[in-house]
N, C-alpha and C. Protein backbone atom coordinates (compact mmCIF):
# COMPACT_ATOMS: atom_id res chain seq x y z
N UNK A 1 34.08 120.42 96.51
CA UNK A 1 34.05 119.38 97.54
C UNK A 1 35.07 118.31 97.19
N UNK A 2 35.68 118.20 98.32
CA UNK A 2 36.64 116.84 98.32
C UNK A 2 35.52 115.30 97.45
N UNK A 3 36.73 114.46 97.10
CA UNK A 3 36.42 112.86 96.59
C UNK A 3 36.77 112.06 97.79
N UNK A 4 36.72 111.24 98.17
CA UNK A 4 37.05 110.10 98.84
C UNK A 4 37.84 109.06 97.88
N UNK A 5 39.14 108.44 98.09
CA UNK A 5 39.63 107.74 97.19
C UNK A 5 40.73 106.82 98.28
N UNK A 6 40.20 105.55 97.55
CA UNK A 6 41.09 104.50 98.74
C UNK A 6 41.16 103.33 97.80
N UNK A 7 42.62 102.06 98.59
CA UNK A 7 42.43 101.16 98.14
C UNK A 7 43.04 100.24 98.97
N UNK A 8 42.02 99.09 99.01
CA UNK A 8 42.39 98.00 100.22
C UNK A 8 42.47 96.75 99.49
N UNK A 9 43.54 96.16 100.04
CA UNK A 9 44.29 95.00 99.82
C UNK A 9 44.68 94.44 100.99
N UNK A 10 45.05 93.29 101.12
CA UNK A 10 45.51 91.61 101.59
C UNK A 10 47.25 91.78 101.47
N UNK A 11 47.75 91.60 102.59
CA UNK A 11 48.74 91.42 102.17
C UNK A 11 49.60 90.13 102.51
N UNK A 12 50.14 89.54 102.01
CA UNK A 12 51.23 88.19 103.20
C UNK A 12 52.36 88.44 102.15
N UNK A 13 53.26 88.96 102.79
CA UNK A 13 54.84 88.78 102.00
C UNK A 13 54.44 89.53 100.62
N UNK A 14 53.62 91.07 100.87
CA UNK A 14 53.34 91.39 100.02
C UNK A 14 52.06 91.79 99.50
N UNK A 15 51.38 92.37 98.36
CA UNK A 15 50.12 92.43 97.82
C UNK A 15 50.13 91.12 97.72
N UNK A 16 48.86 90.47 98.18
CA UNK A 16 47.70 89.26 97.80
C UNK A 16 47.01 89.28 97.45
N UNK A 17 46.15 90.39 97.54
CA UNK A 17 44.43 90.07 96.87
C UNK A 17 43.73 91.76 97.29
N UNK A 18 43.57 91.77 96.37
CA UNK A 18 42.34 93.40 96.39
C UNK A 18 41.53 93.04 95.33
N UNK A 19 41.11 94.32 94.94
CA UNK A 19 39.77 94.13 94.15
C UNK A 19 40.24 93.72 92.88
N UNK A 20 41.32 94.33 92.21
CA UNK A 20 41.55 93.56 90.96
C UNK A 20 41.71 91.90 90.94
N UNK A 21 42.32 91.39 91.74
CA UNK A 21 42.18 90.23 91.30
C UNK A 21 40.82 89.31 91.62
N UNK A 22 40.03 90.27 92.85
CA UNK A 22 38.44 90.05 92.87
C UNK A 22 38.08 90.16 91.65
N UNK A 23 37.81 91.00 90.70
CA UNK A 23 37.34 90.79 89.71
C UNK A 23 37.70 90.35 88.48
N UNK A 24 38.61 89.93 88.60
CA UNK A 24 39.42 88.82 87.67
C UNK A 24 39.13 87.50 87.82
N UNK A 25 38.68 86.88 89.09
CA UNK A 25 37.86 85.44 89.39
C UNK A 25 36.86 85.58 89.48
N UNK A 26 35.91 86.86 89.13
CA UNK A 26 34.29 86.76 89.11
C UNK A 26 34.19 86.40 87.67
N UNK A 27 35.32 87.05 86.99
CA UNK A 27 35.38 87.19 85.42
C UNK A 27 35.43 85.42 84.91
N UNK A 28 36.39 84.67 85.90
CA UNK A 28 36.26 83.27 85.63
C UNK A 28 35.56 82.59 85.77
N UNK A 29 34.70 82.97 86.87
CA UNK A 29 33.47 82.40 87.84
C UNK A 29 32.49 82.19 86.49
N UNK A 30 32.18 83.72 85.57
CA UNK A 30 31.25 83.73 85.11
C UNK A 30 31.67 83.41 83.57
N UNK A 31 32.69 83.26 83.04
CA UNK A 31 33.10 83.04 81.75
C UNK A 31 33.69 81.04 81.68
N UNK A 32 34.18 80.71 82.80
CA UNK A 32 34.59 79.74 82.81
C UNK A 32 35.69 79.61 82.38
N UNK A 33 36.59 80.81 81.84
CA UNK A 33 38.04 80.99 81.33
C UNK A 33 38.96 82.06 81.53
N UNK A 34 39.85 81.75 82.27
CA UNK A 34 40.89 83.13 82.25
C UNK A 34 40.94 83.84 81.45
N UNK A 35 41.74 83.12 80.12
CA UNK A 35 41.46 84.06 79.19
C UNK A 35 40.52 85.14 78.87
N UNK A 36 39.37 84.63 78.78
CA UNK A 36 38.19 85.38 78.47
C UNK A 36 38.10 86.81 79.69
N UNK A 37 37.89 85.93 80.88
CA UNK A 37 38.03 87.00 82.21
C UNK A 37 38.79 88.19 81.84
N UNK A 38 40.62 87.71 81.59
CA UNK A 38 41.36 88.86 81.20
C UNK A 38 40.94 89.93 79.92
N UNK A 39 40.53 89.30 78.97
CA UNK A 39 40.12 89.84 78.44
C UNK A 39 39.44 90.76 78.17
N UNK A 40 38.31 90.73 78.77
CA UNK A 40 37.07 91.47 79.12
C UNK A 40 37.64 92.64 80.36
N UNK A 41 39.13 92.23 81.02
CA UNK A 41 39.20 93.67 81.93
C UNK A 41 40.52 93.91 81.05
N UNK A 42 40.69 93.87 79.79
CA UNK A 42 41.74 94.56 78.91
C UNK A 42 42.97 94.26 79.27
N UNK A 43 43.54 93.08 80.25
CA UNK A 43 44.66 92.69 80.50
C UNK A 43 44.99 91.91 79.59
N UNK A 44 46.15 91.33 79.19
CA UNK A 44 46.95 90.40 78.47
C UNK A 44 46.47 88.59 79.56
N UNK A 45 46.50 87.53 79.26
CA UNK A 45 46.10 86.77 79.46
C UNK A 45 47.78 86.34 80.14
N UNK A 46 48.35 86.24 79.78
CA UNK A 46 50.16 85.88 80.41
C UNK A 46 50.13 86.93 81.47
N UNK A 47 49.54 88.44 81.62
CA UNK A 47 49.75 88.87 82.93
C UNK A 47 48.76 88.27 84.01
N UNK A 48 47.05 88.10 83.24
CA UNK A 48 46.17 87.72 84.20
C UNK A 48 47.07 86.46 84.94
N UNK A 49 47.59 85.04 83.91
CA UNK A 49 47.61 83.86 84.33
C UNK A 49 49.07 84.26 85.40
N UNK A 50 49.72 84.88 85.65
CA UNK A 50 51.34 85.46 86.33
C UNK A 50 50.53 86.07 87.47
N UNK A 51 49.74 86.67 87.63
CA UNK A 51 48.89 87.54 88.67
C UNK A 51 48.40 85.85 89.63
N UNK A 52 47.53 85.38 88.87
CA UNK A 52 47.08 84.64 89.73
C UNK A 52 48.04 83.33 90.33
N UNK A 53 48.94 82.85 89.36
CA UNK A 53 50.02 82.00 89.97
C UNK A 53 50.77 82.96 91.09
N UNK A 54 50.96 84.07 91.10
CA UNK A 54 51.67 84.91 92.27
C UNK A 54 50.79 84.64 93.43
N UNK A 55 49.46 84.95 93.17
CA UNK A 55 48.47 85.01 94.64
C UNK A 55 48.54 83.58 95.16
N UNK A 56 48.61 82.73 94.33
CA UNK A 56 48.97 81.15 94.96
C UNK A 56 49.77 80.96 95.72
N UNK A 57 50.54 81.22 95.15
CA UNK A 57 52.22 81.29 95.64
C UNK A 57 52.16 81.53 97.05
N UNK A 58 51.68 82.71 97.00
CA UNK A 58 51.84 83.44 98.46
C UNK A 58 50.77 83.14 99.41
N UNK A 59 49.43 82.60 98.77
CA UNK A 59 48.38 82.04 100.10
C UNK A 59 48.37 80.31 100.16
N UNK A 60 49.29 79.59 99.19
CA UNK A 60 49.79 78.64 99.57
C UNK A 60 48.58 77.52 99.32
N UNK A 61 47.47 77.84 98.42
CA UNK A 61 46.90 76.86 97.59
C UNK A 61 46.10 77.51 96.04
N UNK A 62 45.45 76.66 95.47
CA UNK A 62 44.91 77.13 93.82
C UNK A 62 44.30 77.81 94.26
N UNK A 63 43.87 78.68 93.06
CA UNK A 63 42.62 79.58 93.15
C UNK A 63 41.51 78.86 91.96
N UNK A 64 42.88 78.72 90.54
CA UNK A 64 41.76 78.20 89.96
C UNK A 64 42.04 76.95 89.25
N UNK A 65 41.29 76.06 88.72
CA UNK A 65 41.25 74.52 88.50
C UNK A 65 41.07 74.79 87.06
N UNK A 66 41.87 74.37 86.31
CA UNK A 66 42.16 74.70 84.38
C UNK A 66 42.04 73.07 83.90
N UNK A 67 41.49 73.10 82.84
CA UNK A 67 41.08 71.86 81.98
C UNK A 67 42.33 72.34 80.87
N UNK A 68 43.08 71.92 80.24
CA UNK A 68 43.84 72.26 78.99
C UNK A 68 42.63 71.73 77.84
N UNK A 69 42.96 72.63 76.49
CA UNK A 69 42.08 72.73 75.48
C UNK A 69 41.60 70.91 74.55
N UNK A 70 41.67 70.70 73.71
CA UNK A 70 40.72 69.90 72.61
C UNK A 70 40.24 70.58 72.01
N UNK A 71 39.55 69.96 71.10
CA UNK A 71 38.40 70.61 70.63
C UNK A 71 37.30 72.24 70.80
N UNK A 72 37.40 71.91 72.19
CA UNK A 72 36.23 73.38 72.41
C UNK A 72 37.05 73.92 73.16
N UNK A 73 38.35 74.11 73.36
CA UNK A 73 38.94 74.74 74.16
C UNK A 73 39.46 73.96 75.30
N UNK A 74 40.37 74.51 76.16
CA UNK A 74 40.22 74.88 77.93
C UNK A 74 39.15 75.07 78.73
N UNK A 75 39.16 75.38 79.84
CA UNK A 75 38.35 75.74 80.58
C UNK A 75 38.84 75.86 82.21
N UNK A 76 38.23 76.60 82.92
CA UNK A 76 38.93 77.30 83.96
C UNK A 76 37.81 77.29 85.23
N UNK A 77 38.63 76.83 86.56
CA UNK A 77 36.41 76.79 87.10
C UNK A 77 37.62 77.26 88.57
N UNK A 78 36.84 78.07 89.39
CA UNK A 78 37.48 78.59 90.28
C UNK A 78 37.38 77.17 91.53
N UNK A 79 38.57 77.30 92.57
CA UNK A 79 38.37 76.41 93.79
C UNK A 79 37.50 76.57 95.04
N UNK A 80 37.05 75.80 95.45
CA UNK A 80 36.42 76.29 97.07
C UNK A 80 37.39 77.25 97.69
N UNK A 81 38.27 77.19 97.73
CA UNK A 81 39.31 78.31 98.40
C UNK A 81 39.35 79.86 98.18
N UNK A 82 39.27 79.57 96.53
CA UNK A 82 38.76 80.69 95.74
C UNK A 82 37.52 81.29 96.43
N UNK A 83 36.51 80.93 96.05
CA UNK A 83 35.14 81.25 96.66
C UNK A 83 35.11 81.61 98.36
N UNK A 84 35.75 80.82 98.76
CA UNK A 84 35.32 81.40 100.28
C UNK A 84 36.37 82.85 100.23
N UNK A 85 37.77 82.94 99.42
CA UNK A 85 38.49 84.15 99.92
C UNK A 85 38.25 85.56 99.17
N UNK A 86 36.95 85.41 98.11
CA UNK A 86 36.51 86.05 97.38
C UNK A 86 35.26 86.57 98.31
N UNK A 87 34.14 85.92 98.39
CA UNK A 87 33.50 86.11 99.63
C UNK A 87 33.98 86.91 101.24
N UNK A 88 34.47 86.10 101.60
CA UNK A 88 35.04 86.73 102.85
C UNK A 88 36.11 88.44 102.47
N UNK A 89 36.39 88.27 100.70
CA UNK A 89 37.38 90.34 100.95
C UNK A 89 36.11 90.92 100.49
N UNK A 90 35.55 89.94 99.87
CA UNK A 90 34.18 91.33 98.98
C UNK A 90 33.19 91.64 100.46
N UNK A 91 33.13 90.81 101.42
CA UNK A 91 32.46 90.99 102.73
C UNK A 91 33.18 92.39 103.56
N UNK A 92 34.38 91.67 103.33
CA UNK A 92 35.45 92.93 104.38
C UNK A 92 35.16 94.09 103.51
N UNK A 93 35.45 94.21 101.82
CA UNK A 93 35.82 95.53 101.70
C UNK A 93 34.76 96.31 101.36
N UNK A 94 33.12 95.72 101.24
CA UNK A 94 31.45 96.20 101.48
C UNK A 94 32.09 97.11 102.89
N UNK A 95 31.95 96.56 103.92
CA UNK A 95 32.19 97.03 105.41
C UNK A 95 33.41 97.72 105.62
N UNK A 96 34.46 97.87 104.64
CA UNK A 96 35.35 99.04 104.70
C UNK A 96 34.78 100.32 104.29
N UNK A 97 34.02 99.73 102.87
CA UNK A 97 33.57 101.46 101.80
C UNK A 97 32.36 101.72 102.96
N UNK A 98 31.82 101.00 103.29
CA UNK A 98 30.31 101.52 104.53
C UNK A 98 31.10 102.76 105.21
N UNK A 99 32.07 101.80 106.14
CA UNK A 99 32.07 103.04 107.37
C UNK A 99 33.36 104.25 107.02
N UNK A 100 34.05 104.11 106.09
CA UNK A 100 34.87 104.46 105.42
C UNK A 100 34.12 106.18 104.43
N UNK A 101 32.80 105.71 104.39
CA UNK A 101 31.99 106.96 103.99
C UNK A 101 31.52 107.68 104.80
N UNK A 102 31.23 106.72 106.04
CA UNK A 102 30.42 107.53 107.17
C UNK A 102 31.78 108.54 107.93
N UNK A 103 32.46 108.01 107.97
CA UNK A 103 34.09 108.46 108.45
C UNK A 103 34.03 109.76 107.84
N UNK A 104 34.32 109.81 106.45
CA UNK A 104 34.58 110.70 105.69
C UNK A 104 33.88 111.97 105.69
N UNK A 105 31.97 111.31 105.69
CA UNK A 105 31.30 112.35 106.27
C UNK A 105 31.26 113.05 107.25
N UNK A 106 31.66 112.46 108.46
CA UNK A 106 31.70 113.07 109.40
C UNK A 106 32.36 113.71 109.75
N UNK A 107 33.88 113.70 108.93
CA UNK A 107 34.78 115.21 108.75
C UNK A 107 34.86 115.86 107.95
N UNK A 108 33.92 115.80 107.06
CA UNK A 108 34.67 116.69 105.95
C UNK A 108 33.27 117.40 105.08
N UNK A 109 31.80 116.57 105.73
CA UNK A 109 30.71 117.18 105.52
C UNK A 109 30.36 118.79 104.83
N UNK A 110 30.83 119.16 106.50
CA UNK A 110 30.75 120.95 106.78
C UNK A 110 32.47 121.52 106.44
N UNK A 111 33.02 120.68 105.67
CA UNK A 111 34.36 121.41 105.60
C UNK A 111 34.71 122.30 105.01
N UNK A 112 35.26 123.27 105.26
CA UNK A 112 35.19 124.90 104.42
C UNK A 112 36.93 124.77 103.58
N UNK A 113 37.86 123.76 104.02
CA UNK A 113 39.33 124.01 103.65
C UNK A 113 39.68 123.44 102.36
């Protein structure tokens, strides 16, 4: 039997936003640090922090709000902007994989090729 295999992204003047960089600001959401975020998905921290200055760039405000270190570090806290455009693709791309399966089933169910 066939796999189903897809990938949806945002684009303006380009890739903007798919799931990797979705889960690269949940990673901040919940660590409170890029670094750490990148980390934990095995990227280099100079590509995570280049990834997300690119998506700025191109949707034309922050994503995320950085404290520089002291003592206990940095720290990294995502923007309202962030949150609503994280929300609103993880909304869209729930309701892509939904009907995107039902699609799939419905051709390829009974498929003999």
């Amino acid at each position: 039997m066939y796999q189903l295999k897809y990938k949806i992204w945002i684009e303006k003047n380009g890739k903007v936003f798919g799931i990797g960089p979705l889960m690269l600001l949940k990673g901040v959401s919940e660590t409170g640090s890029l670094s750490e975020a990148a980390r934990k998905m095995d990227m280099s921290y100079n590509k995570a922090h280049n990834l997300i200055k690119s998506i700025e760039k191109k949707l034309g405000y922050e994503l995320i709000s950085s404290k520089s270190g002291g003592s206990k570090g940095g720290s990294s806290e995502l923007t309202e902007k962030a949150e609503e455009l994280m929300m609103t693709y993880e909304n869209f791309y729930n309701e892509c994989e939904e009907n995107l399966r039902k699609i799939y089933q419905k051709h390829f169910k009974n498929s003999n090729i």
